[in-house]
C-alpha atoms as a PDB file:
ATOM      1  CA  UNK A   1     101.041 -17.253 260.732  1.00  0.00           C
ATOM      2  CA  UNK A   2     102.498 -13.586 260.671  1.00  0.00           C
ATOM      3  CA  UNK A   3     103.843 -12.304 257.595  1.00  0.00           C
ATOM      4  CA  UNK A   4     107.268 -11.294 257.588  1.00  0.00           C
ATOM      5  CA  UNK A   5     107.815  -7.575 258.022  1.00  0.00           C
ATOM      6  CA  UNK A   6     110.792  -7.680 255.164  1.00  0.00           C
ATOM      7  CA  UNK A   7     111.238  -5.165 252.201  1.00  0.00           C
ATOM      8  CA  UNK A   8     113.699  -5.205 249.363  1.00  0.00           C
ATOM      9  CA  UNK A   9     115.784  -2.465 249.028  1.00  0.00           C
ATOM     10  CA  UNK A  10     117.289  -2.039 245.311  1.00  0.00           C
ATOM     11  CA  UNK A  11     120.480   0.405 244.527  1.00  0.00           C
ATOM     12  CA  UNK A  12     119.692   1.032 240.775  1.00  0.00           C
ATOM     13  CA  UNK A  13     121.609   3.221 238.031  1.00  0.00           C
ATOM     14  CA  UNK A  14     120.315   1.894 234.483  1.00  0.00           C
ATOM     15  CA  UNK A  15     119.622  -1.637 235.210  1.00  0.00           C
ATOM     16  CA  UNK A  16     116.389  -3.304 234.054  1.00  0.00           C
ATOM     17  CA  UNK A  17     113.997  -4.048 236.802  1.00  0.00           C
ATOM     18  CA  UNK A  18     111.442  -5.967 235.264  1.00  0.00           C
ATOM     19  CA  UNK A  19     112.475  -8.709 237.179  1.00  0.00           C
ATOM     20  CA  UNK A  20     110.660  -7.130 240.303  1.00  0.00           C
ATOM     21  CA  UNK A  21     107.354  -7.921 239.401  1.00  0.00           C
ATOM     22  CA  UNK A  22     107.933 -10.945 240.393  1.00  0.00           C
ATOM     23  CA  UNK A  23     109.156 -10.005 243.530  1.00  0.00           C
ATOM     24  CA  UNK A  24     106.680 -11.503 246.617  1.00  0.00           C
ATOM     25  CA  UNK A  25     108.014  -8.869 249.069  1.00  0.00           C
ATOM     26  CA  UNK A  26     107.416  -4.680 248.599  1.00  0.00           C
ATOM     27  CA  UNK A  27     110.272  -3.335 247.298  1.00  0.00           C
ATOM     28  CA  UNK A  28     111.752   0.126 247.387  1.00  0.00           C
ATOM     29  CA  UNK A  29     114.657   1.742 244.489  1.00  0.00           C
ATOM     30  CA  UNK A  30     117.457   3.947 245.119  1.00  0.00           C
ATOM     31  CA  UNK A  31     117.315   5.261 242.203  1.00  0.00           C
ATOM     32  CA  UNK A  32     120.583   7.076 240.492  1.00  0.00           C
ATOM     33  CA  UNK A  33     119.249   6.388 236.571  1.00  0.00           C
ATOM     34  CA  UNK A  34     116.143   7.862 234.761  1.00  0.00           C
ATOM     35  CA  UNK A  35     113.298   8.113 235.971  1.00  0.00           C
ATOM     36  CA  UNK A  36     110.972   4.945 236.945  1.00  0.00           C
ATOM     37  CA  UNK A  37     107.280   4.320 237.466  1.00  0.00           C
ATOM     38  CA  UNK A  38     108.506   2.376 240.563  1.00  0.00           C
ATOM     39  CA  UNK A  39     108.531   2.641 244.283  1.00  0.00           C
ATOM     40  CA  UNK A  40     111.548   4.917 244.471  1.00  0.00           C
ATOM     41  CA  UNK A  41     113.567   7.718 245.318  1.00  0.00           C
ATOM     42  CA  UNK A  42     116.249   9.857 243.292  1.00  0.00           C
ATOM     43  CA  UNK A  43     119.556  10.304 244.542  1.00  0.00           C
ATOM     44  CA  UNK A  44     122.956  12.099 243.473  1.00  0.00           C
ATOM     45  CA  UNK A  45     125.143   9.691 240.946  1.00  0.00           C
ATOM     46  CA  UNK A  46     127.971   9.045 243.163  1.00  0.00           C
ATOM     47  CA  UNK A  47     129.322   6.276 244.996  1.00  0.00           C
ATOM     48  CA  UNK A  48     128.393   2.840 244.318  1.00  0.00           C
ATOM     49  CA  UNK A  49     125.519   0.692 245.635  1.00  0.00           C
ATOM     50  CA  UNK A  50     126.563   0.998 249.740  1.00  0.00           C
ATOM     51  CA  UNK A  51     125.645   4.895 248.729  1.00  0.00           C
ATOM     52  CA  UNK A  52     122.432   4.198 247.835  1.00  0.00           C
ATOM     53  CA  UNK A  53     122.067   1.841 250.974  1.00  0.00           C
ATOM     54  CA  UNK A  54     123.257   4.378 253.519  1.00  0.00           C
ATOM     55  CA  UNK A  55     121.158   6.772 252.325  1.00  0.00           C
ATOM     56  CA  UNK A  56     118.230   4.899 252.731  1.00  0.00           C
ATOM     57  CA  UNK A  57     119.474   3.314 256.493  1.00  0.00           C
ATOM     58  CA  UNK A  58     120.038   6.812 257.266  1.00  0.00           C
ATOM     59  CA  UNK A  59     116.434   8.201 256.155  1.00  0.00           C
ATOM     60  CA  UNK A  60     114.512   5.515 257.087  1.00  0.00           C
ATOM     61  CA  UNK A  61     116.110   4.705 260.532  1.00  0.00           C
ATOM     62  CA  UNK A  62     113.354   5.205 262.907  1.00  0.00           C
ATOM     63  CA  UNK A  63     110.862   3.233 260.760  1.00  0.00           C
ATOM     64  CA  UNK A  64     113.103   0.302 258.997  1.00  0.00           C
ATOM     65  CA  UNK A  65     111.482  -2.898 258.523  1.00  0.00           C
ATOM     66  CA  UNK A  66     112.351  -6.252 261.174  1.00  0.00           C
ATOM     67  CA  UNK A  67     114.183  -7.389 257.723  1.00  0.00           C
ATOM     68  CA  UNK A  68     115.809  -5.246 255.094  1.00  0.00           C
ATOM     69  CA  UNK A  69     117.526  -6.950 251.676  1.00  0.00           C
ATOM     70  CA  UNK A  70     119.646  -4.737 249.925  1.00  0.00           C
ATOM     71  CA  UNK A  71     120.827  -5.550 246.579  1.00  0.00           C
ATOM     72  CA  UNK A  72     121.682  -4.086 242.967  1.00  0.00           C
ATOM     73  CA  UNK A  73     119.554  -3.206 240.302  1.00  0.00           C
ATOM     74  CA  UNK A  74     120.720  -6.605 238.556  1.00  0.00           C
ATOM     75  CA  UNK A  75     121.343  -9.527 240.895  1.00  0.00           C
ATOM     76  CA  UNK A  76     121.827 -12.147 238.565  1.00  0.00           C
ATOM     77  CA  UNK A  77     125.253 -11.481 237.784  1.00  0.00           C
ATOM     78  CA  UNK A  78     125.953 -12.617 241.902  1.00  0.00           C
ATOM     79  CA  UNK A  79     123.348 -15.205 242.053  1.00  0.00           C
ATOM     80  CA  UNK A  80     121.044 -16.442 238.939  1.00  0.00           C
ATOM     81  CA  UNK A  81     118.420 -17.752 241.344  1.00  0.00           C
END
């Protein structure tokens, strides 16, 4: 079977993301907080989470995954599962 050629995409500003090691897919942070020993890039501190996702569409165009999950730094507050 062929993995799935999916990566998480995470717009953070100072949420916790312990919760990604448990992630089974690589993951990738838009990062407007403090620095992280993470997968991830800094960006300005403006706009909200579409921002962060833009910017990485935008950079990443020519080489974007079959699937791409965005979401925000926590979740859990949309969806505890």
């Amino acid at each position: 079977m062929k993995k799935l050629d999916l990566k998480v995409v995470i717009a953070r500003y100072k949420e916790n993301l312990d919760w990604t090691k448990d992630l089974k897919y690589p993951f990738f942070v838009m990062n407007k907080g403090k620095d992280i020993d993470l997968p991830s890039q800094k960006i300005r501190e403006i706009g909200r989470e579409a921002y962060s996702y833009l910017i990485y569409i935008c950079e990443n165009y020519d080489n974007l995954n079959d699937f791409t999950v965005f979401c925000q730094g926590n979740p859990f507050d949309h969806c505890n599962d």
